[in-house]
PDB file of N, CA and C in Angstrom:
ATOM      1  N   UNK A   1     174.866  11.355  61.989  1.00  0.00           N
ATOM      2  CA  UNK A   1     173.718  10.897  61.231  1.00  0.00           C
ATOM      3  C   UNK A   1     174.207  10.400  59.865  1.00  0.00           C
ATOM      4  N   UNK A   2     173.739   9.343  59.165  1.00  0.00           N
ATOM      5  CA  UNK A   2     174.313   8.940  58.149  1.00  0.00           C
ATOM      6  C   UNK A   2     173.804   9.606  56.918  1.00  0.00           C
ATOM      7  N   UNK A   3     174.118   9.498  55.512  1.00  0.00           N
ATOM      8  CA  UNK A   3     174.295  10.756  54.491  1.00  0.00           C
ATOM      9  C   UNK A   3     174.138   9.456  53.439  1.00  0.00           C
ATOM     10  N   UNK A   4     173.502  10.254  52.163  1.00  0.00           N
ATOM     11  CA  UNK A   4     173.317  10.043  50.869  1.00  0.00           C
ATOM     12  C   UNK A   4     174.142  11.103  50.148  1.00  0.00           C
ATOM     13  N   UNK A   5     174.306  10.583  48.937  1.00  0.00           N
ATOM     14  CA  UNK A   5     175.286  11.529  47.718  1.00  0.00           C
ATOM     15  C   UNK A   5     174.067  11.252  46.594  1.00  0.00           C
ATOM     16  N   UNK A   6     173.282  12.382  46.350  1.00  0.00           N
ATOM     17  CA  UNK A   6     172.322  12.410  45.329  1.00  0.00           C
ATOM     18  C   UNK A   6     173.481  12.980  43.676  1.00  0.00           C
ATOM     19  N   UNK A   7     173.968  12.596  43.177  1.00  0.00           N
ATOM     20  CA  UNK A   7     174.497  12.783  42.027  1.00  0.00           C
ATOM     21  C   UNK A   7     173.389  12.814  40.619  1.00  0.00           C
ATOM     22  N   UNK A   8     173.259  14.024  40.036  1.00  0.00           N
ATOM     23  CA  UNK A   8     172.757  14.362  38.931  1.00  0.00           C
ATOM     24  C   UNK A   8     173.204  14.150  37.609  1.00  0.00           C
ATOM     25  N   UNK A   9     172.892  13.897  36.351  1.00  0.00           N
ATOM     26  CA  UNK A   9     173.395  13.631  35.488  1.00  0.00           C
ATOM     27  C   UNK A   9     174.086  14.225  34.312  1.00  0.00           C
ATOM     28  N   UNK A  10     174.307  15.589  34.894  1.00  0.00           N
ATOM     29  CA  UNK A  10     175.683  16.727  34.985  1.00  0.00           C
ATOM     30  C   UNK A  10     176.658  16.414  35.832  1.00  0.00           C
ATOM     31  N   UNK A  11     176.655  15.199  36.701  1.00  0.00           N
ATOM     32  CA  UNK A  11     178.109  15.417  37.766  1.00  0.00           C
ATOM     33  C   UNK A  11     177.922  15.847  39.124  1.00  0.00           C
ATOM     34  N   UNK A  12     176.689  16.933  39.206  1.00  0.00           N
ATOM     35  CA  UNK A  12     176.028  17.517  40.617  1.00  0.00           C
ATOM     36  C   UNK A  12     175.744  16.735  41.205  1.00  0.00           C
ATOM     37  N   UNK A  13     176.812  17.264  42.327  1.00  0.00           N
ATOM     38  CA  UNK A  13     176.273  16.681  43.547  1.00  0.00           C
ATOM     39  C   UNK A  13     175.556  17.262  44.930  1.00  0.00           C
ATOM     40  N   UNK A  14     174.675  15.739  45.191  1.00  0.00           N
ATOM     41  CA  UNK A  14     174.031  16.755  46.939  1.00  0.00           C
ATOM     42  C   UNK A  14     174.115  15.813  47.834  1.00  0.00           C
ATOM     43  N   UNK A  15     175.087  16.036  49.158  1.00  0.00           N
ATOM     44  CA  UNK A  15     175.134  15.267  50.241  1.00  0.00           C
ATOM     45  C   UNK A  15     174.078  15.589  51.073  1.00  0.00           C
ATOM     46  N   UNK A  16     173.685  14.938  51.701  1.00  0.00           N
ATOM     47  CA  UNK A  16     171.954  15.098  52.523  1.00  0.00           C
ATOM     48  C   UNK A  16     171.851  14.131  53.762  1.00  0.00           C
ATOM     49  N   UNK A  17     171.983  14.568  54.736  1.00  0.00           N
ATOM     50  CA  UNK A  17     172.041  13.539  55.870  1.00  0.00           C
ATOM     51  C   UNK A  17     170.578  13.339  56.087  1.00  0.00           C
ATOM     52  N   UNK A  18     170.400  11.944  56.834  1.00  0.00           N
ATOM     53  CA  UNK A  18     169.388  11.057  56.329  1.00  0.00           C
ATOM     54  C   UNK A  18     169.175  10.344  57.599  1.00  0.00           C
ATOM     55  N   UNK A  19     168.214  10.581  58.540  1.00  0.00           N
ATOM     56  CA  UNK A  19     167.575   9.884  58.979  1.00  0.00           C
ATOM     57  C   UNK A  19     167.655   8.332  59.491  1.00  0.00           C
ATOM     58  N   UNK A  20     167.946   7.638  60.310  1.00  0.00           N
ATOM     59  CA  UNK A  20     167.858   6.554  60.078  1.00  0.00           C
ATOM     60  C   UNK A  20     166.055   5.929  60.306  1.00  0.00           C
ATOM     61  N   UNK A  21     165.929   4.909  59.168  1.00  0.00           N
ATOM     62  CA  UNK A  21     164.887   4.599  58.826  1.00  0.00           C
ATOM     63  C   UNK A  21     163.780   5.648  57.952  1.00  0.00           C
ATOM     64  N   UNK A  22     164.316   6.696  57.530  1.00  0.00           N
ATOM     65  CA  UNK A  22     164.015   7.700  56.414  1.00  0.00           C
ATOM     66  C   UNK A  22     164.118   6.893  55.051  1.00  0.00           C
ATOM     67  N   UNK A  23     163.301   6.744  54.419  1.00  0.00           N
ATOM     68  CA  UNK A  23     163.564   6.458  52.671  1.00  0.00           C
ATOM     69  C   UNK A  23     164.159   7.773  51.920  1.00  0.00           C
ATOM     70  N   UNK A  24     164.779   7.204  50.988  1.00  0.00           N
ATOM     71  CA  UNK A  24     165.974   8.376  50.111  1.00  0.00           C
ATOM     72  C   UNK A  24     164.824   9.275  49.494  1.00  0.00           C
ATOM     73  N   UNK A  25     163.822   8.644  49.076  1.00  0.00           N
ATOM     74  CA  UNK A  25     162.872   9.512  48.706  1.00  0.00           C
ATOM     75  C   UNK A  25     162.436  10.546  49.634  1.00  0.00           C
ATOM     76  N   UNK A  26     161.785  10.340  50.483  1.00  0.00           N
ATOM     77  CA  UNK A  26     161.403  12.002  51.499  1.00  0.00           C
ATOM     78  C   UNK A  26     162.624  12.614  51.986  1.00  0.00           C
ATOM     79  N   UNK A  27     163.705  12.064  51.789  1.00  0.00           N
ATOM     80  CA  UNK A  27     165.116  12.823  52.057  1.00  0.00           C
ATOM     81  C   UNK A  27     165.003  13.694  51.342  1.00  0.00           C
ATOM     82  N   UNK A  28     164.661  13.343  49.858  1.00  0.00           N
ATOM     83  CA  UNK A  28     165.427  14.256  48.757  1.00  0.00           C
ATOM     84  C   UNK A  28     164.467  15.113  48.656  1.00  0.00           C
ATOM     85  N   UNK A  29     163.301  15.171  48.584  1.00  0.00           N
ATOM     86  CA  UNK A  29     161.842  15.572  48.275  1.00  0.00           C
ATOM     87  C   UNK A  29     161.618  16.731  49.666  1.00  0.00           C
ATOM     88  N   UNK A  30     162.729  16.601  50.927  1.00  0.00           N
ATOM     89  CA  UNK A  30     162.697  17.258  51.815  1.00  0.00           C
ATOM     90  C   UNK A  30     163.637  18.052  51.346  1.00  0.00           C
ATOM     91  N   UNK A  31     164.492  17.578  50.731  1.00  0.00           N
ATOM     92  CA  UNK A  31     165.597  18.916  50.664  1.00  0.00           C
ATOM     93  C   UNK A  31     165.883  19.905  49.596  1.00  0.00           C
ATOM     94  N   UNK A  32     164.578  19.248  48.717  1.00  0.00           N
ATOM     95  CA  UNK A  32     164.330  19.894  47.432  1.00  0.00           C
ATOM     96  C   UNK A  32     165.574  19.641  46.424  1.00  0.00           C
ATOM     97  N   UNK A  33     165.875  18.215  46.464  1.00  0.00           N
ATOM     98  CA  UNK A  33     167.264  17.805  45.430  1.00  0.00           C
ATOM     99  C   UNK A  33     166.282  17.717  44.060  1.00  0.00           C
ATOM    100  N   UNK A  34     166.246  18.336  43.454  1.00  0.00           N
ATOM    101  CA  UNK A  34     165.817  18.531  41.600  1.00  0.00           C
ATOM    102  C   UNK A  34     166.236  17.137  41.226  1.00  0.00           C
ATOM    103  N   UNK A  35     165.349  16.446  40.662  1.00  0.00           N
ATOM    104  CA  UNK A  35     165.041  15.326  39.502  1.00  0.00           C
ATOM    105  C   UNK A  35     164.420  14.219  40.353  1.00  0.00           C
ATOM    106  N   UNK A  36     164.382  14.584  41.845  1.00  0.00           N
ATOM    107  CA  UNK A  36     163.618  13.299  42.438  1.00  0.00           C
ATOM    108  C   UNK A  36     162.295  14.106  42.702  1.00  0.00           C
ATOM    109  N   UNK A  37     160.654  13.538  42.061  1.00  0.00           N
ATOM    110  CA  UNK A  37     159.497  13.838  42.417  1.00  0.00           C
ATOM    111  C   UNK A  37     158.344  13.331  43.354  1.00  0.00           C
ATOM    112  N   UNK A  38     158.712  11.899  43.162  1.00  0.00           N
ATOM    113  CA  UNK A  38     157.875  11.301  44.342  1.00  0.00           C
ATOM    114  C   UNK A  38     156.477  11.748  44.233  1.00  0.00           C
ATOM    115  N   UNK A  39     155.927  11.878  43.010  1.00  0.00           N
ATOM    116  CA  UNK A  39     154.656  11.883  42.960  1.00  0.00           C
ATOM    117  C   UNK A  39     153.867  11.324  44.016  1.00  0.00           C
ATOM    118  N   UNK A  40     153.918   9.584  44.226  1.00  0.00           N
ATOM    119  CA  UNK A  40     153.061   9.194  44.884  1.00  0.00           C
ATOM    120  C   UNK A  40     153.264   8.831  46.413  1.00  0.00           C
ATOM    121  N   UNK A  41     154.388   9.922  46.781  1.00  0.00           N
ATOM    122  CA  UNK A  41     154.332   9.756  47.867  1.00  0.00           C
ATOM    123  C   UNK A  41     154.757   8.652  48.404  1.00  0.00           C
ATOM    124  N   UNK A  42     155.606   7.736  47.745  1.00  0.00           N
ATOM    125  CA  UNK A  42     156.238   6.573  47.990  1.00  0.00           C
ATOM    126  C   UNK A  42     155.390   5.359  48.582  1.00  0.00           C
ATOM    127  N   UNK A  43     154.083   5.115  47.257  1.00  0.00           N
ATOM    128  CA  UNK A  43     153.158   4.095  47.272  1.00  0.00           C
ATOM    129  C   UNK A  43     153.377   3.528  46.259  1.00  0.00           C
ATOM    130  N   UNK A  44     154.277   3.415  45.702  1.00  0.00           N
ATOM    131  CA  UNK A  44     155.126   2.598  44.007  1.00  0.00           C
ATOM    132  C   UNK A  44     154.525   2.684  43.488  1.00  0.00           C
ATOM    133  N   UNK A  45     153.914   3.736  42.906  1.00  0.00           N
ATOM    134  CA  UNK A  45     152.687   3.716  41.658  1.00  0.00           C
ATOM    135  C   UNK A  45     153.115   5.285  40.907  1.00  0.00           C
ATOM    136  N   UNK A  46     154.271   5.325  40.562  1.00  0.00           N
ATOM    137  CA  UNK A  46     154.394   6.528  39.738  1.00  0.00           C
ATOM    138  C   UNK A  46     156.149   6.441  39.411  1.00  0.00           C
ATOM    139  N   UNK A  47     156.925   5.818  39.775  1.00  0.00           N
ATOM    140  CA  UNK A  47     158.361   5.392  39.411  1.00  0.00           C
ATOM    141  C   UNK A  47     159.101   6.870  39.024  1.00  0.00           C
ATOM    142  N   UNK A  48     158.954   8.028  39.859  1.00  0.00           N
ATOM    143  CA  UNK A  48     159.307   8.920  39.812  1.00  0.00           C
ATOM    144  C   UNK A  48     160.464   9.602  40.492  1.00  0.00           C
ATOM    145  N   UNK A  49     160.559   8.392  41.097  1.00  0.00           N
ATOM    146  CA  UNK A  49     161.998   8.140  42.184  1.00  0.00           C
ATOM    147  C   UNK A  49     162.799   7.388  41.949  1.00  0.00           C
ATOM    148  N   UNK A  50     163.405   7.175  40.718  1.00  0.00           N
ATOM    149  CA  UNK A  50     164.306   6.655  39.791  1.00  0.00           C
ATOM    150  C   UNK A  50     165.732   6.847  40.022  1.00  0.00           C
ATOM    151  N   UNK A  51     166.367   5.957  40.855  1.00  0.00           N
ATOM    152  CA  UNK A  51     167.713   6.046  40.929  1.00  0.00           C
ATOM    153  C   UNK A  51     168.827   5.081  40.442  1.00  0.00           C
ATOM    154  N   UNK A  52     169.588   4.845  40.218  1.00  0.00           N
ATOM    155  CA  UNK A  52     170.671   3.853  39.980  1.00  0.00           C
ATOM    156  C   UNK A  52     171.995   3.905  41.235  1.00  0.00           C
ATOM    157  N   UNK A  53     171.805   3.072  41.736  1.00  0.00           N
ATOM    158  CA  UNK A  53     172.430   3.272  43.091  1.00  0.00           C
ATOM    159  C   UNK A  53     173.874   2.570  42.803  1.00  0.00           C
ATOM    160  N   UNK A  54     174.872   3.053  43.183  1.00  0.00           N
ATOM    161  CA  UNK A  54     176.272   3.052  43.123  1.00  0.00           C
ATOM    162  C   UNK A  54     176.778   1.994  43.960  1.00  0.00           C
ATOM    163  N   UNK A  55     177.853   1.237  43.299  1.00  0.00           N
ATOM    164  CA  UNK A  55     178.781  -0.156  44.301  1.00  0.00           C
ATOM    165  C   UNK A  55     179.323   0.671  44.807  1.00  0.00           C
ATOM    166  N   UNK A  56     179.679   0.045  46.601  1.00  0.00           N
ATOM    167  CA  UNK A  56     179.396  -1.274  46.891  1.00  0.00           C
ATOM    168  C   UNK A  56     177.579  -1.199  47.443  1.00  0.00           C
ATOM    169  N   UNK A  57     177.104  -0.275  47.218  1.00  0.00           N
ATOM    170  CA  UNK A  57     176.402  -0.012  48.008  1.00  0.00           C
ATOM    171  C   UNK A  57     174.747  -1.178  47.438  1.00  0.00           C
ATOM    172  N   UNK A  58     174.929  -0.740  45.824  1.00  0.00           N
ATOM    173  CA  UNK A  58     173.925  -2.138  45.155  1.00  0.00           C
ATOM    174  C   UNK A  58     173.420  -2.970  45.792  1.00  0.00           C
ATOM    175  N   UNK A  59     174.714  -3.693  46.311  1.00  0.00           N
ATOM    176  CA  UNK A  59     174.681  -5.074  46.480  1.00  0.00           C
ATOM    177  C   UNK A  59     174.390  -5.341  47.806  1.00  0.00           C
ATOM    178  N   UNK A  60     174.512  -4.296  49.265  1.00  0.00           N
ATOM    179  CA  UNK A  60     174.046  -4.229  49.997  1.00  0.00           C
ATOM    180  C   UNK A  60     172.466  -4.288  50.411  1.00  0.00           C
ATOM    181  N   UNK A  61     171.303  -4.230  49.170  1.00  0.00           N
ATOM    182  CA  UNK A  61     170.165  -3.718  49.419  1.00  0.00           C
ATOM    183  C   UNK A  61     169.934  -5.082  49.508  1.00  0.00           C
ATOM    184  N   UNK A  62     168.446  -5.287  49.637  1.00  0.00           N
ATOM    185  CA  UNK A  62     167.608  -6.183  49.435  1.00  0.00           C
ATOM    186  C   UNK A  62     166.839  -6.250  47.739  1.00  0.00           C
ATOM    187  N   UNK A  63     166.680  -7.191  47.387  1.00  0.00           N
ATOM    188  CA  UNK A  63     166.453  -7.249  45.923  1.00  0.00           C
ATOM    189  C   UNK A  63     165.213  -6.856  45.637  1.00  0.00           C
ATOM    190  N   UNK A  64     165.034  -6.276  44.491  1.00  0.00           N
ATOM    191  CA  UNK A  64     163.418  -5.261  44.753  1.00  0.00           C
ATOM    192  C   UNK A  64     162.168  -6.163  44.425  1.00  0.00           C
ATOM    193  N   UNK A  65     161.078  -6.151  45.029  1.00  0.00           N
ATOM    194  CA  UNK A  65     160.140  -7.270  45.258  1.00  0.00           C
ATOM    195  C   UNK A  65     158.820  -7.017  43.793  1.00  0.00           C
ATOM    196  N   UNK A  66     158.169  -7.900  43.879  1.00  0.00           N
ATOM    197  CA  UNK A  66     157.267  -7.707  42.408  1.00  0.00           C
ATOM    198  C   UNK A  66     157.080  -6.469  41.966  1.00  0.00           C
ATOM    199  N   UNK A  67     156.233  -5.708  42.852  1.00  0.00           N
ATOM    200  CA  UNK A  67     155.929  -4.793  42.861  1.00  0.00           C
ATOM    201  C   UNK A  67     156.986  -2.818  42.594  1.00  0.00           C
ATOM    202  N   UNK A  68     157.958  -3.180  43.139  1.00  0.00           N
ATOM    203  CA  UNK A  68     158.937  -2.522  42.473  1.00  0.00           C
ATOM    204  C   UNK A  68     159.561  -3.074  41.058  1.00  0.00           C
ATOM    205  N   UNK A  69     159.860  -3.957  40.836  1.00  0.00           N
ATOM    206  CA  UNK A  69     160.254  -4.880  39.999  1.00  0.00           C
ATOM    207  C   UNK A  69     159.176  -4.117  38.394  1.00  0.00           C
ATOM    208  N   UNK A  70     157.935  -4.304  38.667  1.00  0.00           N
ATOM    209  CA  UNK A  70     156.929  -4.058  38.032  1.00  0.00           C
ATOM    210  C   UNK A  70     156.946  -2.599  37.706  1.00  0.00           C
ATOM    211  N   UNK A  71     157.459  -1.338  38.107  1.00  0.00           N
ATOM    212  CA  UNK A  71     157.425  -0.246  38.068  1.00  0.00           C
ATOM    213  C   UNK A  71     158.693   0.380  37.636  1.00  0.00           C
ATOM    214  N   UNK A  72     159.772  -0.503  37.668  1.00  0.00           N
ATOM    215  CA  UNK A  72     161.022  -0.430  37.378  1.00  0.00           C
ATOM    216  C   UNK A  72     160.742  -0.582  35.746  1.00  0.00           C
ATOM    217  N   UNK A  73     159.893  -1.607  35.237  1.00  0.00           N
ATOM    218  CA  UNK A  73     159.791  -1.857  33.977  1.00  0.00           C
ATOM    219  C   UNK A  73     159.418  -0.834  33.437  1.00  0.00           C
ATOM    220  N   UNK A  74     158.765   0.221  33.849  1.00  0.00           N
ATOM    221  CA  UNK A  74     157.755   1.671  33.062  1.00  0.00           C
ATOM    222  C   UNK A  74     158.766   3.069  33.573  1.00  0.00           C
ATOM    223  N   UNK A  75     159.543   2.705  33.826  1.00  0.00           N
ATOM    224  CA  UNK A  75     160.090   4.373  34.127  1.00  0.00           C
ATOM    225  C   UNK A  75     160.694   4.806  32.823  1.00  0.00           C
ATOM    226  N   UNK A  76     160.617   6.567  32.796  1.00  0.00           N
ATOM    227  CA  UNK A  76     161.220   7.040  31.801  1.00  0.00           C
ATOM    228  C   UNK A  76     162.601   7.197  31.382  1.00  0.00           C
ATOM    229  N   UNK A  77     163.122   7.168  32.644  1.00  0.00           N
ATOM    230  CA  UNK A  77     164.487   6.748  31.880  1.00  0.00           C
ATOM    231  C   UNK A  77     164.794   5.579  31.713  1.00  0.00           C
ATOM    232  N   UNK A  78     166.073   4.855  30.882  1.00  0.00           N
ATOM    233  CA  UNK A  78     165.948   3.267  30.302  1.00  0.00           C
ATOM    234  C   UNK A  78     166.315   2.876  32.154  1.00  0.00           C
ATOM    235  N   UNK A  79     165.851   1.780  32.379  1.00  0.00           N
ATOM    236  CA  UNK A  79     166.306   0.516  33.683  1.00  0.00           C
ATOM    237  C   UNK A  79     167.527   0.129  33.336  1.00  0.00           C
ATOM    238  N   UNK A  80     168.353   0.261  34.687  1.00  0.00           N
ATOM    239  CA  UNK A  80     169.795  -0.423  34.377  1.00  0.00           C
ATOM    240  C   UNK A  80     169.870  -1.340  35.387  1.00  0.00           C
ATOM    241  N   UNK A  81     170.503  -2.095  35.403  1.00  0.00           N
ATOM    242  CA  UNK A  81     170.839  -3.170  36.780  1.00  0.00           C
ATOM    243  C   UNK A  81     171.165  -2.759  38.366  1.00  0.00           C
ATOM    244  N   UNK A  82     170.570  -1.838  38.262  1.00  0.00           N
ATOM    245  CA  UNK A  82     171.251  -1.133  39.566  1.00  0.00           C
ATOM    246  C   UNK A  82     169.967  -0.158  39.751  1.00  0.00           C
ATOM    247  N   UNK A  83     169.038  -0.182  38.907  1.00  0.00           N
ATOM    248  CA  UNK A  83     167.922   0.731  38.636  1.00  0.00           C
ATOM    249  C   UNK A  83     166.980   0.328  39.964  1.00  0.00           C
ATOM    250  N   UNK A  84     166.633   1.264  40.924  1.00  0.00           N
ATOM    251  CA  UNK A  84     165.902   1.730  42.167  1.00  0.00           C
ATOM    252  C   UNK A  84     164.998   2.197  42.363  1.00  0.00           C
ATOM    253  N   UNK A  85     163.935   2.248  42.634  1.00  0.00           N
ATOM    254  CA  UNK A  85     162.836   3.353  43.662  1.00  0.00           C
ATOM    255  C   UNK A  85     163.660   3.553  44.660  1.00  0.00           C
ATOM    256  N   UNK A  86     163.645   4.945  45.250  1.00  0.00           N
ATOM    257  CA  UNK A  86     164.682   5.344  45.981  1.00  0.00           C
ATOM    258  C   UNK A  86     163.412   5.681  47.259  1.00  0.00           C
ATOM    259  N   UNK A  87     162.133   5.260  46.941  1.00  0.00           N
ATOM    260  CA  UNK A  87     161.006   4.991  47.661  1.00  0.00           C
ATOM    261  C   UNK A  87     161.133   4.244  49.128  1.00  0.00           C
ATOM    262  N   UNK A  88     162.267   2.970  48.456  1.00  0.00           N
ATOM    263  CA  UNK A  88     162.061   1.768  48.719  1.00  0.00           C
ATOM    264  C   UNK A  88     162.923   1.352  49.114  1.00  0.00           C
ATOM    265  N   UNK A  89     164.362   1.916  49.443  1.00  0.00           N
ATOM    266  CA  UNK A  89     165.491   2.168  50.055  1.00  0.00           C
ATOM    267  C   UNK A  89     165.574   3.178  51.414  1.00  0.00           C
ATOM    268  N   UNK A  90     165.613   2.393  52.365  1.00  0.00           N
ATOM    269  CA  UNK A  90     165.416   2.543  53.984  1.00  0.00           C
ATOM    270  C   UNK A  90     166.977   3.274  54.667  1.00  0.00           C
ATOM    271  N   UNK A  91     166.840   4.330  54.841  1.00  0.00           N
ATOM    272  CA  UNK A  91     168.562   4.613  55.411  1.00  0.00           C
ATOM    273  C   UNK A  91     168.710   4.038  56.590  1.00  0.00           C
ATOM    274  N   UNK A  92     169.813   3.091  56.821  1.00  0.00           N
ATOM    275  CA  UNK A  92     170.609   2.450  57.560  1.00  0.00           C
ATOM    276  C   UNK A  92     171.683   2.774  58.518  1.00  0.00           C
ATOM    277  N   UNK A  93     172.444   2.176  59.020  1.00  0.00           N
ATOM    278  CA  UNK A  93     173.952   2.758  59.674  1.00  0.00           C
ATOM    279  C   UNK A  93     174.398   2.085  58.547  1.00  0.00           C
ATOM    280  N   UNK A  94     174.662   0.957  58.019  1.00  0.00           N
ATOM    281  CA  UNK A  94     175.206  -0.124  56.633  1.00  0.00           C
ATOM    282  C   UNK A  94     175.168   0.684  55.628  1.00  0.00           C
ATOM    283  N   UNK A  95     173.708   2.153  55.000  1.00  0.00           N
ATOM    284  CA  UNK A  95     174.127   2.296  53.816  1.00  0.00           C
ATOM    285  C   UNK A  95     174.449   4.134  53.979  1.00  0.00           C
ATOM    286  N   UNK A  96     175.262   3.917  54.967  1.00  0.00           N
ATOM    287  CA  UNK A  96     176.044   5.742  55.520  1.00  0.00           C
ATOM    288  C   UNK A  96     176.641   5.836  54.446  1.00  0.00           C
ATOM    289  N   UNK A  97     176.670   6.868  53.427  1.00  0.00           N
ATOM    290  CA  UNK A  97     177.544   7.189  52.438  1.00  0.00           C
ATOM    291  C   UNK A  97     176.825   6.320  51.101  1.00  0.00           C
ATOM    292  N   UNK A  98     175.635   6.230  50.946  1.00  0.00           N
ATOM    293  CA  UNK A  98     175.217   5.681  49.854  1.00  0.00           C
ATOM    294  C   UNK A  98     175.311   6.628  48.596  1.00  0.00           C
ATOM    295  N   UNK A  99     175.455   6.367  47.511  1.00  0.00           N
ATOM    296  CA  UNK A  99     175.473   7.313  46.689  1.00  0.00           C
ATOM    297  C   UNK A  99     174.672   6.991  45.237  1.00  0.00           C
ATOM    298  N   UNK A 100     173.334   7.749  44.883  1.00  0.00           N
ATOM    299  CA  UNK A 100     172.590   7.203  44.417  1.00  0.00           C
ATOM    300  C   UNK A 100     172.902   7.950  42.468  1.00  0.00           C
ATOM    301  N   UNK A 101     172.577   7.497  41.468  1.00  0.00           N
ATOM    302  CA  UNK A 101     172.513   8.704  40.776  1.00  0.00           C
ATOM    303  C   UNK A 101     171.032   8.887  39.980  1.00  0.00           C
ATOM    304  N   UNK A 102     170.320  10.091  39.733  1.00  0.00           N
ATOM    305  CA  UNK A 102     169.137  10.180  39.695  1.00  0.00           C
ATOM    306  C   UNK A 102     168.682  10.099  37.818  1.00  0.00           C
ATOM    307  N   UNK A 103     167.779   9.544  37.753  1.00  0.00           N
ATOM    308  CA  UNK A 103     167.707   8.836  36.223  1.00  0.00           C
ATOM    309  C   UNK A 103     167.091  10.376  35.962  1.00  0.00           C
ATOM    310  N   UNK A 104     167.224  10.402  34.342  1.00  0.00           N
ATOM    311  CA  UNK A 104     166.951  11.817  33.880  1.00  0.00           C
ATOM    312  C   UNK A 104     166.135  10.647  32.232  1.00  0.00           C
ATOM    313  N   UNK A 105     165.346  11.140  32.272  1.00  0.00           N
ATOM    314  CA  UNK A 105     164.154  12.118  32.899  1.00  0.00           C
ATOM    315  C   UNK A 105     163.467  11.201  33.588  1.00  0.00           C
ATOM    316  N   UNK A 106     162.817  11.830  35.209  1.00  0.00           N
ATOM    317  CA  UNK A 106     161.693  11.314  35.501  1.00  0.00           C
ATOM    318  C   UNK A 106     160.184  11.239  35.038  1.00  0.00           C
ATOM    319  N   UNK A 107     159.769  11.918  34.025  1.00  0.00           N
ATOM    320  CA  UNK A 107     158.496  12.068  33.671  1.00  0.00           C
ATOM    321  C   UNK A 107     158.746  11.873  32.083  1.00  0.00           C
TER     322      UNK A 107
END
């Protein structure tokens, strides 16, 4: 089964095997990985699933559409170029070993 690396912004790490066609969000929110909340249940209306996702793996995604785009702009931690809803990221066989790191603070 393919795996995520949830990395915290101490260095912690959590490997979490993942579903294919699982979003990183109910992964993490299933396994109780601390700093991902998923308030809304992964309906993009609360940007509480704030990740910055790690090369090569970035560049593999699909580019995030208005509506993420739009929610990316309001999260609490600053947006970086690599800045995610982890909502909105679909596990794959392509992104086995993704490794995300989780923005601090979500709220």
């Amino acid at each position: 089964m393919p795996h995520v690396i949830y990395i915290h912004s101490n260095g912690e790490r959590h490997e979490v095997e993942v579903p294919i066609g699982q979003n990183l969000m109910t992964a993490a929110t299933s396994h109780d990985i601390e700093g991902i909340v998923g308030d809304c249940g992964g309906a993009m209306s609360c940007a509480t699933c704030h990740v910055m996702v790690e090369e090569p793996f970035a560049a593999l995604l699909p580019v995030p559409d208005d509506t993420e785009n739009q929610m990316l702009d309001f999260t609490a931690a600053p947006r970086e170029a690599n800045s995610r809803l982890c909502c909105q990221i679909v596990m794959s066989d392509v992104l086995d070993g993704i490794a995300v790191r989780i923005a601090d603070p979500q709220l």
